[in-house]
Protein backbone atom coordinates (compact mmCIF):
# COMPACT_ATOMS: atom_id res chain seq x y z
CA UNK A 1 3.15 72.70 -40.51
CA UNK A 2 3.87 72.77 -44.30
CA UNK A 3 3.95 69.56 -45.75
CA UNK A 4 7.29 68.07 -46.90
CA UNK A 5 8.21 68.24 -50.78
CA UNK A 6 10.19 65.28 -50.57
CA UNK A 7 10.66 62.79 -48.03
CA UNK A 8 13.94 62.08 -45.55
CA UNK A 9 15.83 59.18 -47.17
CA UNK A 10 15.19 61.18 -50.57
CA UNK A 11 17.17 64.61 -48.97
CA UNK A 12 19.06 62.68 -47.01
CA UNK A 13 20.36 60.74 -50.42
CA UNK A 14 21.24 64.05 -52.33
CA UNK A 15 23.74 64.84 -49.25
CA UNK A 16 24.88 62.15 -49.36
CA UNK A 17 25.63 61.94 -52.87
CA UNK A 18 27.10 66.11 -52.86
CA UNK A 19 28.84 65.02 -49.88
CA UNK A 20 30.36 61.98 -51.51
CA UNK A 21 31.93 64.53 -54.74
CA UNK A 22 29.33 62.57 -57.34
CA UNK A 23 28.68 66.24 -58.34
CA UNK A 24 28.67 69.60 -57.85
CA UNK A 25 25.86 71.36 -55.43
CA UNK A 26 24.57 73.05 -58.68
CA UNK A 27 24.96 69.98 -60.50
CA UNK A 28 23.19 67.45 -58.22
CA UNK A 29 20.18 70.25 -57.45
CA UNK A 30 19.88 70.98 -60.70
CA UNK A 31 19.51 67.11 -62.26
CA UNK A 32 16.96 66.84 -58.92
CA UNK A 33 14.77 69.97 -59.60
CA UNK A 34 15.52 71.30 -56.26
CA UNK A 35 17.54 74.69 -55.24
CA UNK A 36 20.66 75.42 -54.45
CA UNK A 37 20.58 76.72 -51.38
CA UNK A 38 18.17 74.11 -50.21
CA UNK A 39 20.69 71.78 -50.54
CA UNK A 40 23.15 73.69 -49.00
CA UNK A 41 20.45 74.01 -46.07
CA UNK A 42 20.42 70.00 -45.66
CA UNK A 43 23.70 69.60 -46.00
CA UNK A 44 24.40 72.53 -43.22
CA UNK A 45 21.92 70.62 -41.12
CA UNK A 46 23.20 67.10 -41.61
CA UNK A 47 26.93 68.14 -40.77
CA UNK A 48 25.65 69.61 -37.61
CA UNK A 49 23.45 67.02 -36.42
CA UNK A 50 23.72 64.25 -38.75
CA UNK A 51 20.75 61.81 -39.88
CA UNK A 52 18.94 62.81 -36.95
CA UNK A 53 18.11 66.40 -38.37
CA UNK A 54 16.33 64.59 -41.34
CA UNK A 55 13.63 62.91 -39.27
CA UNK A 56 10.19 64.20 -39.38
CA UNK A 57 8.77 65.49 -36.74
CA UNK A 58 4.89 65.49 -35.48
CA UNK A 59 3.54 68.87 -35.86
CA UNK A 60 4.78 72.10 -35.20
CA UNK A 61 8.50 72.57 -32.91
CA UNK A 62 7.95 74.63 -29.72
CA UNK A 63 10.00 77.40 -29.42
CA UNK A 64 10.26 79.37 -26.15
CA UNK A 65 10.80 83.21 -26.36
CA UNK A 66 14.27 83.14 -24.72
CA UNK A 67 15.36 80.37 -28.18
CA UNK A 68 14.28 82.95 -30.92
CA UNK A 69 15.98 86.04 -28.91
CA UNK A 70 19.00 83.92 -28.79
CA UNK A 71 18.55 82.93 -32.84
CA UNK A 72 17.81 86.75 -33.38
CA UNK A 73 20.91 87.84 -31.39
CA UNK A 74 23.66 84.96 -32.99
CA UNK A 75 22.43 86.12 -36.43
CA UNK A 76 22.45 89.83 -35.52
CA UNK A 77 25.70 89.88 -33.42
CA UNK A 78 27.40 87.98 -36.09
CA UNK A 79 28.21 84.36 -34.47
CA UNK A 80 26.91 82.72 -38.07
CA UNK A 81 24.07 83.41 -41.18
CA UNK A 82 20.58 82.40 -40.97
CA UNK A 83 21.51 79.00 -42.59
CA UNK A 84 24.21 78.83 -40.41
CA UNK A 85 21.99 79.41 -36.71
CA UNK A 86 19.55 77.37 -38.59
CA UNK A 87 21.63 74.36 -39.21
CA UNK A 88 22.67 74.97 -35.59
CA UNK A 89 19.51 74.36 -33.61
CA UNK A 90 17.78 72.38 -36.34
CA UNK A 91 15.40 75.05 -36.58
CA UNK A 92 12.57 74.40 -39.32
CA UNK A 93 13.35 76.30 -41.81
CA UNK A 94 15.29 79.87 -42.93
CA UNK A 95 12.13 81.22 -42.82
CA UNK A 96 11.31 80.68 -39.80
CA UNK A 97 14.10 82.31 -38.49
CA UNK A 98 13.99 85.61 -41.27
CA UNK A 99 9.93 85.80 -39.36
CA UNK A 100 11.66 86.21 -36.11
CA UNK A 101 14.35 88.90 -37.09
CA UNK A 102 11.50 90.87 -38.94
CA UNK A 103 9.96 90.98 -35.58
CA UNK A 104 12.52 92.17 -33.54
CA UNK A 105 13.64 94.55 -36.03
CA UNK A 106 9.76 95.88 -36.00
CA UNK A 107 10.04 96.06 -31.84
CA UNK A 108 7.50 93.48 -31.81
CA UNK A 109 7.37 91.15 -28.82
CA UNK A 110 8.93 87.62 -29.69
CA UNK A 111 6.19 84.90 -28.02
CA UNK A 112 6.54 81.53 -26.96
CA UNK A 113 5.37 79.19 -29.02
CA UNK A 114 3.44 76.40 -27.45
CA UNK A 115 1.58 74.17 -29.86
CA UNK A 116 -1.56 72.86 -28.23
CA UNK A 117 -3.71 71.00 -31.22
CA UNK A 118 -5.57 69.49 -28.59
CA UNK A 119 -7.39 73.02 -27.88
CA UNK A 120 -7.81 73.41 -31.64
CA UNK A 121 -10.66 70.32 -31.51
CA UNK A 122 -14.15 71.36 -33.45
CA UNK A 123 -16.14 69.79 -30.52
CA UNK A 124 -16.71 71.20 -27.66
CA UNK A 125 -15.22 68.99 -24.76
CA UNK A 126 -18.13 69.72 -22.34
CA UNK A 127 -20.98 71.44 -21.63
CA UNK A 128 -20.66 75.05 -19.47
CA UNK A 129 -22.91 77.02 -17.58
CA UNK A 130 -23.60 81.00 -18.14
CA UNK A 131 -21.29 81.99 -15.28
CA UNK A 132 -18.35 79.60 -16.77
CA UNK A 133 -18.39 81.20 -19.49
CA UNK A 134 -18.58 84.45 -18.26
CA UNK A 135 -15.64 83.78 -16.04
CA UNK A 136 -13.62 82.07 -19.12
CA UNK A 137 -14.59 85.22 -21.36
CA UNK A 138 -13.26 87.73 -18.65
CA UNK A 139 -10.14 85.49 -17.90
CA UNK A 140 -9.59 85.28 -21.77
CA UNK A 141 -9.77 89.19 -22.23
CA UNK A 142 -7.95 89.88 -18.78
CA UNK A 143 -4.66 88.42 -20.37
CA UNK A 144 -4.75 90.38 -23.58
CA UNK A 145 -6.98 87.66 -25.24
CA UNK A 146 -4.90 84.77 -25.21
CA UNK A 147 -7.54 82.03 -26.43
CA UNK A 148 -5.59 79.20 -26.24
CA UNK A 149 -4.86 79.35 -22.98
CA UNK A 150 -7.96 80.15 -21.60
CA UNK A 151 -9.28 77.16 -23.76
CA UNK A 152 -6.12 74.73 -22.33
CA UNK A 153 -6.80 75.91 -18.31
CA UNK A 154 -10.81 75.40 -18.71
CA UNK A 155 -10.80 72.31 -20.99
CA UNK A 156 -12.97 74.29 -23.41
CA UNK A 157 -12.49 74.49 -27.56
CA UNK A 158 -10.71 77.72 -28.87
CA UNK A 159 -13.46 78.35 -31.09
CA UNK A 160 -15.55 78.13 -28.33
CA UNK A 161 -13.58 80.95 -26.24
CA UNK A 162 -12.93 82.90 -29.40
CA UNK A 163 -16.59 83.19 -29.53
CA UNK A 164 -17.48 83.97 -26.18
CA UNK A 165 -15.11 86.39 -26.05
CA UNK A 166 -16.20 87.70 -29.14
CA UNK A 167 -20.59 88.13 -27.95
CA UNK A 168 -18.91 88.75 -24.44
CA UNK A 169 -17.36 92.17 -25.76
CA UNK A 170 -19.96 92.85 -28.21
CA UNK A 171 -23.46 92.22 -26.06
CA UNK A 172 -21.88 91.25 -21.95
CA UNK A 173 -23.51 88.98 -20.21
CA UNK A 174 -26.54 88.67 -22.29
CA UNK A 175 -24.50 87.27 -25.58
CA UNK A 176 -23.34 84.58 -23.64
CA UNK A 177 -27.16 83.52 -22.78
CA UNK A 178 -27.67 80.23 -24.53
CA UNK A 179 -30.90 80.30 -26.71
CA UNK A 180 -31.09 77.26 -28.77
CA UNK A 181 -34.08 75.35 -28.93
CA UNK A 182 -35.94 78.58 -27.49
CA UNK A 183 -38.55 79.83 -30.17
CA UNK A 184 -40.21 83.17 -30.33
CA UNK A 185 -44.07 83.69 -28.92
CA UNK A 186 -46.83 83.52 -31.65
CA UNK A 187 -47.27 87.18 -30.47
């Protein structure tokens, strides 16, 4: 998730203030260093779903593939812009949104989107035996290599899967044979 520019109160104050007539949008952006049509974005989103749409959220929004077809569709079929179906579900950003057209317009499948930081961890949660992570390797590449899951449903890292997967495809079996702490013969 990008980081914020600016923080809540700070937006929340220049929609205020455009709200309130003290200036004009180009005016009161321009005196703040900030666009246009960013302000016009706030102010969209605050009308819609007042101070609430200015609180930060925790990492990334979860967005289930049904939500962006709908987003697509509304902005597609008409029913408002992409600031406008934006400001409506207090989606992220425009961007966001543009992504998700530039998919469907490519015929490209529109996923859910599940954050799941906890798979994302750099340690591995636990230790595994050669047939787990055989079995997590083949159940990783039986479902079109979907890492994060496989790491979620066996409480495993995603680098960890990513690389099994990886010296599972490249070597079988025999690249998922631990060998640390084994040294060669003097032979």
């Amino acid at each position: 998730m990008a980081k914020r520019k600016h923080s809540s109160d700070w937006m929340l104050a220049r929609v205020k203030e455009y709200l309130s007539g003290q200036g004009s949008c180009q005016q009161i952006a321009k005196a703040n260093g900030i666009s246009e049509a960013g302000l016009r974005a706030w102010t969209k989103k605050y009308e819609e779903h007042g101070e609430v749409a200015f609180i930060k959220k925790s990492g990334n929004a979860s967005y289930s593939k049904e939500f962006k077809l709908q987003c697509v569709l509304d902005v597609l079929c008409g029913e408002g812009s992409v600031d406008d179906i934006v400001a409506k579900h207090n989606i992220s950003s425009s961007s966001v949104l543009r992504c998700w057209i530039k998919r469907y317009n490519g015929h490209m499948e529109l996923k859910d989107y599940d954050p799941k930081r906890e798979v994302y961890m750099a340690a591995a949660r636990r230790k595994t035996t050669l047939s787990e992570r055989k079995e997590i390797a083949e159940y990783c590449l039986s479902h079109g290599k979907n890492y994060k899951d496989a790491a979620a449903r066996y409480d495993v890292s995603y680098s960890q899967v990513y690389d099994w997967v990886r010296k599972y495809a490249a070597n079988g079996e025999d690249g998922l044979v631990d060998r640390r702490g084994h040294h060669k013969t003097d032979d």
